[in-house]
N, C-alpha and C. Protein backbone atom coordinates (compact mmCIF):
# COMPACT_ATOMS: atom_id res chain seq x y z
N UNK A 1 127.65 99.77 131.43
CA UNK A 1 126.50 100.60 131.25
C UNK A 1 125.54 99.91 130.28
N UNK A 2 124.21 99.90 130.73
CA UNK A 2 123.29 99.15 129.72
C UNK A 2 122.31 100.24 128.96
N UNK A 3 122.46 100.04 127.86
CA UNK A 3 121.57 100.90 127.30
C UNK A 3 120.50 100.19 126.36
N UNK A 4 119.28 100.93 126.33
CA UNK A 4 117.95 100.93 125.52
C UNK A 4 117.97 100.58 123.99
N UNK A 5 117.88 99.35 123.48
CA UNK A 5 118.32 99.62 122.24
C UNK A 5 116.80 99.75 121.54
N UNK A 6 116.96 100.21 120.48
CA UNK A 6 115.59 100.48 119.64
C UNK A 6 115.55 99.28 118.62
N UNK A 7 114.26 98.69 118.59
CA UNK A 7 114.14 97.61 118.22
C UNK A 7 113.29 97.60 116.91
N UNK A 8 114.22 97.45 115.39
CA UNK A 8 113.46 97.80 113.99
C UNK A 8 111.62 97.66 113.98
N UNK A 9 111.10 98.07 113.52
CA UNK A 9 109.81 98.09 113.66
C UNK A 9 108.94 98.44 112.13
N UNK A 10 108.67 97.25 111.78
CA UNK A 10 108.05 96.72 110.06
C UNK A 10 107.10 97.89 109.93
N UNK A 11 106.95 98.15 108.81
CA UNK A 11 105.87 98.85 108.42
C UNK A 11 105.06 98.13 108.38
N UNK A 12 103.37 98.65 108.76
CA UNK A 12 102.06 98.16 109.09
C UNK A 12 102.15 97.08 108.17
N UNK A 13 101.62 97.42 106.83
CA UNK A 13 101.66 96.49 105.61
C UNK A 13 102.64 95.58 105.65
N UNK A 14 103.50 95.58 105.62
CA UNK A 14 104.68 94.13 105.88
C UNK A 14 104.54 93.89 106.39
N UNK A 15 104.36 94.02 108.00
CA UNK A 15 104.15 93.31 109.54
C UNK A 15 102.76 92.63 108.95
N UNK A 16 101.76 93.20 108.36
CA UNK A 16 100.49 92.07 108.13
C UNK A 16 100.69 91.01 107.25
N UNK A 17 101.16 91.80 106.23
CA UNK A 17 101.41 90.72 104.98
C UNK A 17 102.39 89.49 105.91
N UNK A 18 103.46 89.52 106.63
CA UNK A 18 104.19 88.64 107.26
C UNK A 18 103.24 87.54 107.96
N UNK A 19 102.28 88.44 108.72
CA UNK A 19 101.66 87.51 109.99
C UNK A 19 100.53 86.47 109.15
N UNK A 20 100.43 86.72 107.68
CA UNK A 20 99.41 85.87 106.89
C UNK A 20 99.91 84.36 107.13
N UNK A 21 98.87 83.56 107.05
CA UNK A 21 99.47 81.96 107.08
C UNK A 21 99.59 81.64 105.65
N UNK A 22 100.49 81.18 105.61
CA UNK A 22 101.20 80.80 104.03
C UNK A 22 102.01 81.43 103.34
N UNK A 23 101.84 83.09 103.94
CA UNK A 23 102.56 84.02 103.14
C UNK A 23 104.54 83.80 103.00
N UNK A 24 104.96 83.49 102.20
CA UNK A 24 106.31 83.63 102.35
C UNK A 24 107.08 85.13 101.62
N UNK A 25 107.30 85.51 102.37
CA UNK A 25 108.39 86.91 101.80
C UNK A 25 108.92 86.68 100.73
N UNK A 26 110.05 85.89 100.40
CA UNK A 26 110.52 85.69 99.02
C UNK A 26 109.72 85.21 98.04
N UNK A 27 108.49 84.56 98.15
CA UNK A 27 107.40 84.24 96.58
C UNK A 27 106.97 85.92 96.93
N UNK A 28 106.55 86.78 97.60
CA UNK A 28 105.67 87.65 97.54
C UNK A 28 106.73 88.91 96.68
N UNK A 29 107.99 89.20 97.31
CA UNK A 29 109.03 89.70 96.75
C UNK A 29 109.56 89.80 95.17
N UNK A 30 109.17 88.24 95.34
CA UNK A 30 109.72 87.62 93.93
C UNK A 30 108.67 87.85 92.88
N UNK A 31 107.51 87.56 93.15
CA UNK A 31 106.18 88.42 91.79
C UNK A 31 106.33 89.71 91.79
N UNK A 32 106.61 90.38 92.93
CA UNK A 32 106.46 91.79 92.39
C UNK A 32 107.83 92.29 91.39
N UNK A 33 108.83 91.52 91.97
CA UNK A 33 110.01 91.62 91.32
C UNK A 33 109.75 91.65 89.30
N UNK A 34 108.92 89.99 88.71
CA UNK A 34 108.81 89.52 87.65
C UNK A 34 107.75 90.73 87.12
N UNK A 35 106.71 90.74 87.94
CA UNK A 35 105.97 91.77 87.54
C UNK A 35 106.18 93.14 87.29
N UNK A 36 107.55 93.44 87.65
CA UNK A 36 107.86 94.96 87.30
C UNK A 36 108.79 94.66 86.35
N UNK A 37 109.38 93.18 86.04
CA UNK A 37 110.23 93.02 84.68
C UNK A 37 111.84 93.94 85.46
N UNK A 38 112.38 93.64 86.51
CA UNK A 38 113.58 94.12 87.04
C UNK A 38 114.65 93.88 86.22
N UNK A 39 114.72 92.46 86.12
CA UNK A 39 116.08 92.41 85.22
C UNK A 39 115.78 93.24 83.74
N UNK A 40 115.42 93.48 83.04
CA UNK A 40 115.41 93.97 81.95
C UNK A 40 115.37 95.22 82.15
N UNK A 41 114.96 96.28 83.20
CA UNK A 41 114.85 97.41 84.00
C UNK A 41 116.27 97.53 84.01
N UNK A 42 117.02 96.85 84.80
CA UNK A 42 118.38 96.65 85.27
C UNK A 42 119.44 96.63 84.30
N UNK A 43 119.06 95.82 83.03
CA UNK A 43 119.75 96.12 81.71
C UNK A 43 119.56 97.57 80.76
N UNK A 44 118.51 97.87 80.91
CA UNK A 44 118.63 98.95 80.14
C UNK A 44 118.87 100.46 80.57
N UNK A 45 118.41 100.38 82.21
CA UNK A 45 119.87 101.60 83.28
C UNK A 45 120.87 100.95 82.40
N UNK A 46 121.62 100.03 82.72
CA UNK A 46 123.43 99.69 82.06
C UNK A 46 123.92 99.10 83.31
N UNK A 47 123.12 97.99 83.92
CA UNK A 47 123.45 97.35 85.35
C UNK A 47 124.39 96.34 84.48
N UNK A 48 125.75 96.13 84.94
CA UNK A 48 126.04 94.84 84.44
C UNK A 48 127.27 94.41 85.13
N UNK A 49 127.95 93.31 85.38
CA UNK A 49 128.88 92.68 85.51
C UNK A 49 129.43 92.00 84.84
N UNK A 50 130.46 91.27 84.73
CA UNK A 50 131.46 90.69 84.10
C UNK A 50 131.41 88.94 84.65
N UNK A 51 131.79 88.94 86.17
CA UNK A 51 132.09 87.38 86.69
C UNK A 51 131.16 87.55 88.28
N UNK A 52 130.95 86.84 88.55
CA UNK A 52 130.45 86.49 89.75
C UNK A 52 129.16 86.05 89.83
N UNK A 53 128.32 86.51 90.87
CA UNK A 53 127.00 86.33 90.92
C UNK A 53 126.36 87.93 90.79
N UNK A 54 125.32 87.18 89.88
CA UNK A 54 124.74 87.96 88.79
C UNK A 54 124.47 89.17 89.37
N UNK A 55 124.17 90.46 88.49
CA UNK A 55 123.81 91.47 89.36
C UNK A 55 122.53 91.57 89.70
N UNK A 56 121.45 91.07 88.77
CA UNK A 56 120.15 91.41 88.91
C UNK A 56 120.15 90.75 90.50
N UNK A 57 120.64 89.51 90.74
CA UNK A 57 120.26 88.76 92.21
C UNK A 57 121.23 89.32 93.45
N UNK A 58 122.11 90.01 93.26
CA UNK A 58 122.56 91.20 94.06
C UNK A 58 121.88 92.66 94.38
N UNK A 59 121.10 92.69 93.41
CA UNK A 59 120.30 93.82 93.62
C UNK A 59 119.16 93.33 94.41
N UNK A 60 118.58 92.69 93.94
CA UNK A 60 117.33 91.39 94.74
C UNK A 60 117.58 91.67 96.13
N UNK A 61 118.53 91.37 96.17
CA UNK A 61 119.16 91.05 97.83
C UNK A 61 119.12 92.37 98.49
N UNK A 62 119.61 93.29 97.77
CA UNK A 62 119.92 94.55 98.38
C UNK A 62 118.23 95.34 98.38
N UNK A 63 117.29 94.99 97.56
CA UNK A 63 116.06 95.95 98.01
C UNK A 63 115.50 95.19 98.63
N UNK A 64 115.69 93.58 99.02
CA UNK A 64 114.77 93.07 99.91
C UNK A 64 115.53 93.30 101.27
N UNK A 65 116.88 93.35 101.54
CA UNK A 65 117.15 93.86 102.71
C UNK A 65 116.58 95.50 103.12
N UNK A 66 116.73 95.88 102.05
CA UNK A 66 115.75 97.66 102.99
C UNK A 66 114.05 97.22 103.08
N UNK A 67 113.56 96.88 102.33
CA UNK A 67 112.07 96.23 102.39
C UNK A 67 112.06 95.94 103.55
N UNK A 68 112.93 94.84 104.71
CA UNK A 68 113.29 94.28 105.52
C UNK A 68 113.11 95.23 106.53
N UNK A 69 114.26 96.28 106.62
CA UNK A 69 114.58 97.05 107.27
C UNK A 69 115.48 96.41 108.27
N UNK A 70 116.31 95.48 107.78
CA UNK A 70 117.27 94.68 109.15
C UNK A 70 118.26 95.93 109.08
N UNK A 71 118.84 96.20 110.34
CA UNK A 71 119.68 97.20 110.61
C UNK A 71 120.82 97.36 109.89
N UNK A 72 121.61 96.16 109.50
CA UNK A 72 122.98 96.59 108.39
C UNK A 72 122.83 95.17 107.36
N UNK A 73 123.55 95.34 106.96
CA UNK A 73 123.94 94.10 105.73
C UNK A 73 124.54 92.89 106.56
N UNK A 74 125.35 93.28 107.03
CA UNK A 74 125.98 92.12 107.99
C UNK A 74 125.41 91.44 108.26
N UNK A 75 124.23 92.15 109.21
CA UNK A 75 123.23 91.07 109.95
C UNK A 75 122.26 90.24 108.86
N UNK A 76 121.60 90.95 107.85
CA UNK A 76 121.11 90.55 107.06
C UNK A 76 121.75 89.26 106.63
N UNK A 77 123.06 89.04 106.32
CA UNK A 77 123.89 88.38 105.67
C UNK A 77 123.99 86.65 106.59
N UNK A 78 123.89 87.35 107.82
CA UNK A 78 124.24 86.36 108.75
C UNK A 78 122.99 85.76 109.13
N UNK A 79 121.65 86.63 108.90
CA UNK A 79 120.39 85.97 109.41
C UNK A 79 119.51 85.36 107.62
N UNK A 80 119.65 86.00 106.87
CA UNK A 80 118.91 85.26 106.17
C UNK A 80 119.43 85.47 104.25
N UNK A 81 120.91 86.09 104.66
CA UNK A 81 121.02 85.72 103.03
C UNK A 81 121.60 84.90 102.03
N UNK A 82 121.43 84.07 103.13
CA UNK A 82 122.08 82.82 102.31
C UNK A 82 120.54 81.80 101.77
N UNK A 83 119.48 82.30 102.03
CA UNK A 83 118.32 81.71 101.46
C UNK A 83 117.58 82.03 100.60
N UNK A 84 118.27 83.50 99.87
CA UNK A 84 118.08 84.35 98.65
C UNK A 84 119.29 84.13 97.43
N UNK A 85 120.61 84.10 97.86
CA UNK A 85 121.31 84.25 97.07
C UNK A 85 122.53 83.55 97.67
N UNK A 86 123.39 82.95 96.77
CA UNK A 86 124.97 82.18 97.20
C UNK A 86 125.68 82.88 97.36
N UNK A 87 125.46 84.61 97.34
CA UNK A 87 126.45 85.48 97.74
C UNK A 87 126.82 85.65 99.07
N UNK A 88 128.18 86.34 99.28
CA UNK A 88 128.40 86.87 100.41
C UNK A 88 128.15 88.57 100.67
N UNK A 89 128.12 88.81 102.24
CA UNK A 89 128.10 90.49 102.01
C UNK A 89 129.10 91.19 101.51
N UNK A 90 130.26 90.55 101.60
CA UNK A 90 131.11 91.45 100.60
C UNK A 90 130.42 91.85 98.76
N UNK A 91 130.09 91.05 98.57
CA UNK A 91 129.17 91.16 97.26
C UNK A 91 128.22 92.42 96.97
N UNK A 92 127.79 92.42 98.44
CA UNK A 92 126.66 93.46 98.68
C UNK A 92 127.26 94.62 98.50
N UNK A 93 128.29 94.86 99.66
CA UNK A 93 128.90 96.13 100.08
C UNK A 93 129.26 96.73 98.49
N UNK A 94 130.07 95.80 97.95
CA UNK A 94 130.91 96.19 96.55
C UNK A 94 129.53 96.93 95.78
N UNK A 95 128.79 96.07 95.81
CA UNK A 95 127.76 96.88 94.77
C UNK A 95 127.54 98.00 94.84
N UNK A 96 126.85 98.42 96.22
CA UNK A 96 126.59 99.59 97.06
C UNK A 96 127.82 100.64 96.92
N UNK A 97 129.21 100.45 96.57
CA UNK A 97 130.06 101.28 96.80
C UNK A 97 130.70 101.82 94.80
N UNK A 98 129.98 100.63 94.07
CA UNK A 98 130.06 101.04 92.53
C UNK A 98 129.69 102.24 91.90
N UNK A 99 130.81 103.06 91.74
CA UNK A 99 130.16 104.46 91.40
C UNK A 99 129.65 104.38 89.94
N UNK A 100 129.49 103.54 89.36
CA UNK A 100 129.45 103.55 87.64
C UNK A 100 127.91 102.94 87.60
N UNK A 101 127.27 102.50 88.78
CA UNK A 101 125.98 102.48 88.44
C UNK A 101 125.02 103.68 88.51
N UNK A 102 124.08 103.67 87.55
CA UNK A 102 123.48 104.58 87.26
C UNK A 102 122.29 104.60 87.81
N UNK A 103 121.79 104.61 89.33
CA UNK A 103 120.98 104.61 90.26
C UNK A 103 119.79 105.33 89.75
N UNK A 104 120.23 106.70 89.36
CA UNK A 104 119.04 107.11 89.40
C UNK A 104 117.94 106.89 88.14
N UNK A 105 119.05 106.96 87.13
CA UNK A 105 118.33 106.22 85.99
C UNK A 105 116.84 104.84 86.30
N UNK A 106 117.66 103.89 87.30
CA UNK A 106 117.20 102.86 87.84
C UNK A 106 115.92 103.07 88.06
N UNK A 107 115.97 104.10 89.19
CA UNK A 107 114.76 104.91 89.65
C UNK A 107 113.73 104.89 89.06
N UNK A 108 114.01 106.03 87.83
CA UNK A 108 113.43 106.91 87.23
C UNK A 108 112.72 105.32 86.24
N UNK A 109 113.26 104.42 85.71
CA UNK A 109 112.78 103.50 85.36
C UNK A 109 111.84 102.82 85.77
N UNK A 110 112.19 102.71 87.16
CA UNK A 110 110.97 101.89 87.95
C UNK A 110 109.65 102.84 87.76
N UNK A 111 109.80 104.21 88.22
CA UNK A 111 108.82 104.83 88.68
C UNK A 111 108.32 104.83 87.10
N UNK A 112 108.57 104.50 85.82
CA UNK A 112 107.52 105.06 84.81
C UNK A 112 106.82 103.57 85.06
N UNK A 113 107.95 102.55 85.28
CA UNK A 113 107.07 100.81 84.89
C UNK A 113 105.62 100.87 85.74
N UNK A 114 105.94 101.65 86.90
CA UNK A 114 104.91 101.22 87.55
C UNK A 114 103.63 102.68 87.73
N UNK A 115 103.93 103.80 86.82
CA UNK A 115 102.68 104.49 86.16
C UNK A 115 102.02 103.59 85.28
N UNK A 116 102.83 102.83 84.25
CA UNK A 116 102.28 102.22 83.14
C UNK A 116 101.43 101.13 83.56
N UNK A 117 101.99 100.38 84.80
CA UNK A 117 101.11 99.21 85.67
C UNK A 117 99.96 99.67 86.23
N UNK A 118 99.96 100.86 86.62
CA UNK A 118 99.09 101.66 87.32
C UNK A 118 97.85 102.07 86.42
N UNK A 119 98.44 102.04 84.96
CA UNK A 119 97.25 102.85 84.00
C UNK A 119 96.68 101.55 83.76
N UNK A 120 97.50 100.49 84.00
CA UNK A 120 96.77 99.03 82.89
C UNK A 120 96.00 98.05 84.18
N UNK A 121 95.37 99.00 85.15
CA UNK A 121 94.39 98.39 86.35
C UNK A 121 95.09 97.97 87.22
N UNK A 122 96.88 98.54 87.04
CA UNK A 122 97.35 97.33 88.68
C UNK A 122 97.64 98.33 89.77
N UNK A 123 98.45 98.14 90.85
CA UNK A 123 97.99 99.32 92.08
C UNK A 123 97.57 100.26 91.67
N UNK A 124 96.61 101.08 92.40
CA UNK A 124 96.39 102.50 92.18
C UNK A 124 97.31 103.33 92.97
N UNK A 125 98.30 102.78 93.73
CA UNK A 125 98.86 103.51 94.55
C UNK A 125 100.25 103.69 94.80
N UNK A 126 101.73 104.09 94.88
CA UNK A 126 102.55 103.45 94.97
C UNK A 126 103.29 104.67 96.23
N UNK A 127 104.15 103.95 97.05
CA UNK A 127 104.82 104.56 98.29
C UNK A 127 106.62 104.74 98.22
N UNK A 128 106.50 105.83 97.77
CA UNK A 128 107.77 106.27 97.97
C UNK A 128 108.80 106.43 99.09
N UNK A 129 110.18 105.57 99.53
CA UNK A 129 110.43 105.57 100.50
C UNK A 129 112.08 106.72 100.10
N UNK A 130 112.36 107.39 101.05
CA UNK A 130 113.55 108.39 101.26
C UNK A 130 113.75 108.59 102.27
N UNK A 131 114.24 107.43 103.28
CA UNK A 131 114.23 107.68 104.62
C UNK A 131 115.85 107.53 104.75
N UNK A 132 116.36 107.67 105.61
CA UNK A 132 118.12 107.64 105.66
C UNK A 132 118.13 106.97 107.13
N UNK A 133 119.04 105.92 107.08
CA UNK A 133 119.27 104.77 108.05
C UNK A 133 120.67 105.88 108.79
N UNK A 134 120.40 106.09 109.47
CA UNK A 134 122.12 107.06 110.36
C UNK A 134 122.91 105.93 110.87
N UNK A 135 124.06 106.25 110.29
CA UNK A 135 125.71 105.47 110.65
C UNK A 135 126.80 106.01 111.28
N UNK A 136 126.90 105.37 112.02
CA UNK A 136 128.30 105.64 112.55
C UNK A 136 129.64 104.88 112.73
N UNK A 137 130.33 105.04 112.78
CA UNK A 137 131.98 104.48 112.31
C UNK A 137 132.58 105.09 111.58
N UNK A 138 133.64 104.39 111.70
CA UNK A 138 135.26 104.89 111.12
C UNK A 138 134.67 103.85 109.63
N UNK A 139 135.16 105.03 108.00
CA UNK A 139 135.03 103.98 106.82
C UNK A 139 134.45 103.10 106.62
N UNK A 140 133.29 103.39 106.55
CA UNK A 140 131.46 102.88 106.45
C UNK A 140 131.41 103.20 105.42
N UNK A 141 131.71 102.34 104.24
CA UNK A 141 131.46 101.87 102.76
C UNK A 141 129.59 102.67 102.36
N UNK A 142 129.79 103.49 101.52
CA UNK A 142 128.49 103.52 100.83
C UNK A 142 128.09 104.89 102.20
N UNK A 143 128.65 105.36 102.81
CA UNK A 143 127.79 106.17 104.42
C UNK A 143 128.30 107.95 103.10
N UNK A 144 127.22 108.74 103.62
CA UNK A 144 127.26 110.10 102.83
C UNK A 144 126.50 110.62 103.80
N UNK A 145 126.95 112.07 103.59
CA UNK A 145 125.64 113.02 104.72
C UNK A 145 124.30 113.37 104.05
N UNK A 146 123.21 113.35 104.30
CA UNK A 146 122.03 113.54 103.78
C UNK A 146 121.39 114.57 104.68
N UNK A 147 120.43 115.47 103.95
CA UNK A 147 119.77 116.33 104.87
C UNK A 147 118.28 115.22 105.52
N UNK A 148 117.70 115.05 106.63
CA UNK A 148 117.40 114.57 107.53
C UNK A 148 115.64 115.50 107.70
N UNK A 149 114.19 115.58 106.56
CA UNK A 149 113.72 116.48 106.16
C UNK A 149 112.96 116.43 107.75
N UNK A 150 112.80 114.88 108.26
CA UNK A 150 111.86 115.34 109.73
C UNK A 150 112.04 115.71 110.58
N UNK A 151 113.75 115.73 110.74
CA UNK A 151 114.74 116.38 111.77
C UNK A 151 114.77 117.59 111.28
N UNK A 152 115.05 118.01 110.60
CA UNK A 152 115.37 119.51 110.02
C UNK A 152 116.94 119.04 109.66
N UNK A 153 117.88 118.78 109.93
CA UNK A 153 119.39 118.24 110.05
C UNK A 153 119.93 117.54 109.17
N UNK A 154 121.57 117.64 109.03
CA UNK A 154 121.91 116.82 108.83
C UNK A 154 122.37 115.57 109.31
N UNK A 155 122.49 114.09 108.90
CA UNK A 155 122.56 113.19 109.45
C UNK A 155 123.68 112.28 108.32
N UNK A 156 124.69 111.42 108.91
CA UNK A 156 125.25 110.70 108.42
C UNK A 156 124.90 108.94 107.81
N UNK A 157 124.80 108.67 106.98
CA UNK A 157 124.06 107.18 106.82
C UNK A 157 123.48 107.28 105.29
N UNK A 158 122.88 105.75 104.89
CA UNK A 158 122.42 105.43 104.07
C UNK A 158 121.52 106.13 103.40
N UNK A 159 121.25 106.89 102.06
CA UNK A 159 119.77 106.90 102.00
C UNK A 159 119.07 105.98 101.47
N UNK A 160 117.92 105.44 101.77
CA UNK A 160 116.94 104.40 101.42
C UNK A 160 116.32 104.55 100.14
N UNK A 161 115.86 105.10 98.96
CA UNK A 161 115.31 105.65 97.87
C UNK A 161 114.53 104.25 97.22
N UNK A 162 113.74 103.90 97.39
CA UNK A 162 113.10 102.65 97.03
C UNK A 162 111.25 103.26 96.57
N UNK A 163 110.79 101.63 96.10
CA UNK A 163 109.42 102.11 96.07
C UNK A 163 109.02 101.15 97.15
């Protein structure tokens, strides 16, 4: 049986910013990254590790894959993350499944850095994303039920919470 698959589809703004000549995703990623001062964001939530590869560049990885919108980590892993970071997706998953990080803190951090960017002439605008990626399988690391606000429903999967 062949079925229809639905094929990810960039938001306007990324799909343009992409089609620019010269533009590369990771320099464009990477200023906004320095410019919001992440790692030090990341230290003072209480992001930290012990051995491996670092967390700030595990996190990197993990908001430029939803930025992305590639369908799982896997694929991500297998199509382009070995040109961001020397990690593997197990790296990823683990992070994603760390209950001792303090996410929302994270959040709540970003969202003042970038009022304060906002007051000192830089975007006037910023886009809140809370969309939930739906999963299915048996023991899907990081998968929770979320209410689903354009469906009315609930739905199983990721939620996305980014800026």
């Amino acid at each position: 049986m062949h079925r229809d698959t639905n094929q990810p589809v960039l938001p306007d703004l990324t799909a343009n910013l992409l089609r620019e000549q010269g533009c590369l995703i990771d320099d464009l990623f990477a200023d906004l990254w320095q410019q919001a001062g992440m790692k030090t964001l990341l230290c003072r939530a209480g992001f930290g590790k012990r051995s491996g590869t670092p967390i700030h560049e595990l996190i990197y990885c993990l908001m430029l894959w939803v930025w992305l919108k590639v369908d799982s980590i896997g694929l991500f892993a297998r199509e382009s993350l070995q040109t961001f970071s020397q990690a593997r997706k197990d790296a990823l998953y683990d992070m994603m499944n760390r209950e001792d990080l303090n996410w929302r803190r994270l959040n709540l951090q970003v969202a003042e850095k970038a009022i304060r960017m906002g007051k000192a002439g830089g975007p006037k605008a910023f886009v809140l994303d809370d969309s939930i990626k739906a999963r299915y399988g048996k023991k899907m690391p990081g998968v929770s039920s979320h209410f689903e606000h354009t469906s009315g429903r609930h739905v199983i999967g990721f939620a996305h919470q980014g800026l």
